[in-house]
C-alpha atoms as a PDB file:
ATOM      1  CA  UNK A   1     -11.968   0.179 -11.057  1.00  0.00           C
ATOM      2  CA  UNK A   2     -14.684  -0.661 -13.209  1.00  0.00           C
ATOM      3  CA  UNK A   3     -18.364  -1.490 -12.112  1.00  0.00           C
ATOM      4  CA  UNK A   4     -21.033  -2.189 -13.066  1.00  0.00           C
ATOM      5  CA  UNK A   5     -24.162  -2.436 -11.089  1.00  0.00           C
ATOM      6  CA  UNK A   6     -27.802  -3.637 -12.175  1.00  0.00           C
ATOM      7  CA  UNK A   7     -31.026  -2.475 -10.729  1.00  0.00           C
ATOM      8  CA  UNK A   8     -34.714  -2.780 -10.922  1.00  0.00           C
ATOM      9  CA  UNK A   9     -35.435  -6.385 -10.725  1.00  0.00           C
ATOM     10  CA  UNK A  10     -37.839  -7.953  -7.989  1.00  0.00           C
ATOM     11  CA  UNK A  11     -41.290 -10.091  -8.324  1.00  0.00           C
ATOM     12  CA  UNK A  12     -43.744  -9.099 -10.824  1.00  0.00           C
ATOM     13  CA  UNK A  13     -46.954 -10.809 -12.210  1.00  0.00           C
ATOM     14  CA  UNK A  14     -47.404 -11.766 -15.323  1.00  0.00           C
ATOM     15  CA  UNK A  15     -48.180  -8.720 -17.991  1.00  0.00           C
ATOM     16  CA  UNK A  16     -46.716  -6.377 -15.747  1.00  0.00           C
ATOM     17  CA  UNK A  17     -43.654  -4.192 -16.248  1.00  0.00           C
ATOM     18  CA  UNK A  18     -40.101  -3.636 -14.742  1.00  0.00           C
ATOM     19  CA  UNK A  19     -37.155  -1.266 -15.375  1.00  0.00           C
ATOM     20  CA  UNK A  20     -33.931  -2.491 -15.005  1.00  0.00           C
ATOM     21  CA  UNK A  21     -31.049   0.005 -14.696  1.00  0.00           C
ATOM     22  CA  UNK A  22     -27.611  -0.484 -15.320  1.00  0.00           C
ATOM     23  CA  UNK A  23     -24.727   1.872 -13.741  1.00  0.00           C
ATOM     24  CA  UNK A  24     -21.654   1.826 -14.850  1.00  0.00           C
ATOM     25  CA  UNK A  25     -18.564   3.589 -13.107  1.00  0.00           C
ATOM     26  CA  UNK A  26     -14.646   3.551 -13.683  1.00  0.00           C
ATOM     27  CA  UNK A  27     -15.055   3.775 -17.535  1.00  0.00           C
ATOM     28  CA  UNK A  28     -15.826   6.163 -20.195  1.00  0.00           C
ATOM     29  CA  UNK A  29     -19.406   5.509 -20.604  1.00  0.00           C
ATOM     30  CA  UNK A  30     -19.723   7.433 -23.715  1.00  0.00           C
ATOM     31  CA  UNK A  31     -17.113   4.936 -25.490  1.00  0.00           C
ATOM     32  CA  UNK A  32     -18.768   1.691 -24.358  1.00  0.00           C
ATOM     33  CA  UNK A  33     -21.639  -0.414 -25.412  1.00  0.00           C
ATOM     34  CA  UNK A  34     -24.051  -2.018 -23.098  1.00  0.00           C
ATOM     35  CA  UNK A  35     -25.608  -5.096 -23.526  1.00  0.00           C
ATOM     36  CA  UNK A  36     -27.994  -7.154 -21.317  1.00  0.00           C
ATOM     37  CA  UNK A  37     -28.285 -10.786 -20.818  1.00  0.00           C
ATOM     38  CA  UNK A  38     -29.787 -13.221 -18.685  1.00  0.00           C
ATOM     39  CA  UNK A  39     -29.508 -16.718 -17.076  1.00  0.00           C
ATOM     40  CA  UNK A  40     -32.905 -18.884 -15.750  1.00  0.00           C
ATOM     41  CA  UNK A  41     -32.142 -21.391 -14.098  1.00  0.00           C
ATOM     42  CA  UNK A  42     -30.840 -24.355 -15.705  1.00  0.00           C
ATOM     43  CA  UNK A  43     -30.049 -22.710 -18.691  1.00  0.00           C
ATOM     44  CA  UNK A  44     -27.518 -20.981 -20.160  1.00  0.00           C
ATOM     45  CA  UNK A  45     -26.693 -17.212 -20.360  1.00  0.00           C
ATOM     46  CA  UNK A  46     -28.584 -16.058 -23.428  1.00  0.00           C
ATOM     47  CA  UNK A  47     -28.405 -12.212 -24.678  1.00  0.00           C
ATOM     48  CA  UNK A  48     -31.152  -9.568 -24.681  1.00  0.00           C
ATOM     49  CA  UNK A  49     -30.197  -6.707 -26.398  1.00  0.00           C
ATOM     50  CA  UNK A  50     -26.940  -4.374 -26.869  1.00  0.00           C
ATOM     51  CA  UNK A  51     -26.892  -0.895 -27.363  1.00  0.00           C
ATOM     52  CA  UNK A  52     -23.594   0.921 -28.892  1.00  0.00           C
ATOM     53  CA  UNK A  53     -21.873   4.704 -27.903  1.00  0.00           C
ATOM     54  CA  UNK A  54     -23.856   5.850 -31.462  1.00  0.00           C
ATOM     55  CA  UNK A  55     -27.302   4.205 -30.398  1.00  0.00           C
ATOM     56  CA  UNK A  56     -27.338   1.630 -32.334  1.00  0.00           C
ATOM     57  CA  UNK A  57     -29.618  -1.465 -30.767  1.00  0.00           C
ATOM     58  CA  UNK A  58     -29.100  -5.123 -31.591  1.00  0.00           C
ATOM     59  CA  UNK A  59     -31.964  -7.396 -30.081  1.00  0.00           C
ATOM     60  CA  UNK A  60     -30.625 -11.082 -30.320  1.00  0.00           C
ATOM     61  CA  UNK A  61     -34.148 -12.512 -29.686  1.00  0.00           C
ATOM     62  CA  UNK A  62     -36.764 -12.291 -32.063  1.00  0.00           C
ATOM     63  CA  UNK A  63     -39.653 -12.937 -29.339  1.00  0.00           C
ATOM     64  CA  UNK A  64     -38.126 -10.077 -27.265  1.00  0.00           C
ATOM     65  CA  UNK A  65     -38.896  -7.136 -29.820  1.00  0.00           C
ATOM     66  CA  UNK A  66     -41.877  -5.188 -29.167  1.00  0.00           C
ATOM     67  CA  UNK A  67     -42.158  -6.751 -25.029  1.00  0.00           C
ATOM     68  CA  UNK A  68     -38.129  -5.427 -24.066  1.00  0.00           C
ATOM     69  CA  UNK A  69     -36.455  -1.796 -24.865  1.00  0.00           C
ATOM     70  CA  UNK A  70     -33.152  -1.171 -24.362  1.00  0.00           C
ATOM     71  CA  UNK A  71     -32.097   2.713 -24.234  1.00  0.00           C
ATOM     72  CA  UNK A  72     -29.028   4.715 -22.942  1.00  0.00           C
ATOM     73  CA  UNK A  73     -28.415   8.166 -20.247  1.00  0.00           C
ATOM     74  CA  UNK A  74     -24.907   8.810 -21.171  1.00  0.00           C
ATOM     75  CA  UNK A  75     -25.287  12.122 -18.786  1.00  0.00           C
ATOM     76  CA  UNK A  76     -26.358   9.171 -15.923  1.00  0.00           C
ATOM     77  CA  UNK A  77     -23.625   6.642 -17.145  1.00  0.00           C
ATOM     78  CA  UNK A  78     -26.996   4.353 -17.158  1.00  0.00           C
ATOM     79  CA  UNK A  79     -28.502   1.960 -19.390  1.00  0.00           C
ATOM     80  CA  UNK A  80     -32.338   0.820 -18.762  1.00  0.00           C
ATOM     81  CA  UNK A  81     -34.359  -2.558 -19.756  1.00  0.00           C
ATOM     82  CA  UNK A  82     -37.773  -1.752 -19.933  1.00  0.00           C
ATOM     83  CA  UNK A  83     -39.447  -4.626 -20.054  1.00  0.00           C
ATOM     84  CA  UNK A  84     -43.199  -5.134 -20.614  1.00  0.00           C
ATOM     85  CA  UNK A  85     -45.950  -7.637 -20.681  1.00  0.00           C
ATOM     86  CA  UNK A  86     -43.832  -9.823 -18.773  1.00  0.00           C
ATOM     87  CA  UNK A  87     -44.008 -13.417 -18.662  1.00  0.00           C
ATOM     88  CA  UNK A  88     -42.905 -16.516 -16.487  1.00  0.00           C
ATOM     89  CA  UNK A  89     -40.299 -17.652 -18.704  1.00  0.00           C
ATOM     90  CA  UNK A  90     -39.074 -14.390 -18.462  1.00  0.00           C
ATOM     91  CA  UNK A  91     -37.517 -14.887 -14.992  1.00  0.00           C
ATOM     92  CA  UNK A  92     -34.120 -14.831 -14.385  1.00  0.00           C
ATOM     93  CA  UNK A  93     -30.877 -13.222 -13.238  1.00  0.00           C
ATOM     94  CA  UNK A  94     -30.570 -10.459 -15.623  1.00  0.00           C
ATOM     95  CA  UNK A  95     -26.505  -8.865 -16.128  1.00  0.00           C
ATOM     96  CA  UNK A  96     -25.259  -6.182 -17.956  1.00  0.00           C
ATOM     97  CA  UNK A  97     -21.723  -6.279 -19.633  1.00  0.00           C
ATOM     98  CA  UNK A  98     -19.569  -3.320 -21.063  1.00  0.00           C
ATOM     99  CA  UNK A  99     -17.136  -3.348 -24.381  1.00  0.00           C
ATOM    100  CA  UNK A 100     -16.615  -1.038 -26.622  1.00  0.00           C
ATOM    101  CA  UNK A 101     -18.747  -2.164 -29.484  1.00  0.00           C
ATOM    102  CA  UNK A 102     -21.895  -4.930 -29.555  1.00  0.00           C
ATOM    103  CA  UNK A 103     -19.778  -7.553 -31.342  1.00  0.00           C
ATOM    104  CA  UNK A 104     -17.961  -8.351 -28.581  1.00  0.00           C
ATOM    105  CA  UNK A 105     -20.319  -7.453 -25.152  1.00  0.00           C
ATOM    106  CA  UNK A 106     -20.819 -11.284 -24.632  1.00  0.00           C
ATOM    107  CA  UNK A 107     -17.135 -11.790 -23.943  1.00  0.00           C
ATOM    108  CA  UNK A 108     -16.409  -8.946 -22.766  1.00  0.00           C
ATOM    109  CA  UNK A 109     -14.547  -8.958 -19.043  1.00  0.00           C
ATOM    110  CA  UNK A 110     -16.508  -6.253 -17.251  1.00  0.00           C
ATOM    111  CA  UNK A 111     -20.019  -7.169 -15.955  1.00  0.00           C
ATOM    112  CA  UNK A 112     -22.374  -6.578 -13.289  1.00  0.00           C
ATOM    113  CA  UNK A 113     -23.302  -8.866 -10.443  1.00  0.00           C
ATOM    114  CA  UNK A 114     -26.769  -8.993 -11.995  1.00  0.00           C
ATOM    115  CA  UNK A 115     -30.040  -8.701 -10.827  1.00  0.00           C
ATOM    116  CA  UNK A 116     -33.276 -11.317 -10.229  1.00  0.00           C
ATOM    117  CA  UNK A 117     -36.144 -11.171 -12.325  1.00  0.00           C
ATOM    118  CA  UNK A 118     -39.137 -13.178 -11.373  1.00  0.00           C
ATOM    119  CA  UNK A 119     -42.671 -13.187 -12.901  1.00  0.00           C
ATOM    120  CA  UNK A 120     -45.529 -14.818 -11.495  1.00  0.00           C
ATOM    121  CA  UNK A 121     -48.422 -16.232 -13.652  1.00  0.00           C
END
């Protein structure tokens, strides 16, 4: 059985920092990409950032780079957000997905149960 299961979310204030982990069982971690997304309330899902079995990152928001790092432990079958200088809009339930390449994370049928995000101003 695959699962996936997020990590690291909780209140923070505004400029601070979280982590958010992402472990993933019942799969050959090595073979999969990992990609995060999130949903605020009201809005859609929207995605964060992938990351592929070779590395390779794909940010899908522009106002993300420099604030949000995505980065793999394929020894800990774990993904991490880092996510810094948080801000209010940033809050919501953050998921990760699996697939085996970026292209297709967003549709892809195995995610987590996701975690909540909220930052205070």
């Amino acid at each position: 059985e695959v699962q996936l299961v997020e990590s690291g979310g909780g209140l923070a204030q505004a400029g601070g920092s979280l982590r958010l982990s992402c472990a993933a069982s019942g799969i050959t971690f090595d073979d999969y990409a990992i990609g995060w997304f999130r949903q605020a309330p009201g809005k859609e899902r929207e995605g964060v950032s992938c990351i592929s079995n070779s590395d390779g990152i794909i940010d899908y928001q522009d106002s993300l780079k420099g604030r949000f790092t995505i980065s793999r432990d394929d020894a800990k079958n774990t993904v991490y957000l880092q996510m810094n200088e948080l801000k209010p809009e940033d809050t919501a339930v953050y998921y990760c997905a699996a697939a085996r390449r970026c292209a297709t994370v967003a549709v892809s049928y195995y995610w987590g149960q996701g975690t909540q995000v909220t930052v205070s101003s």
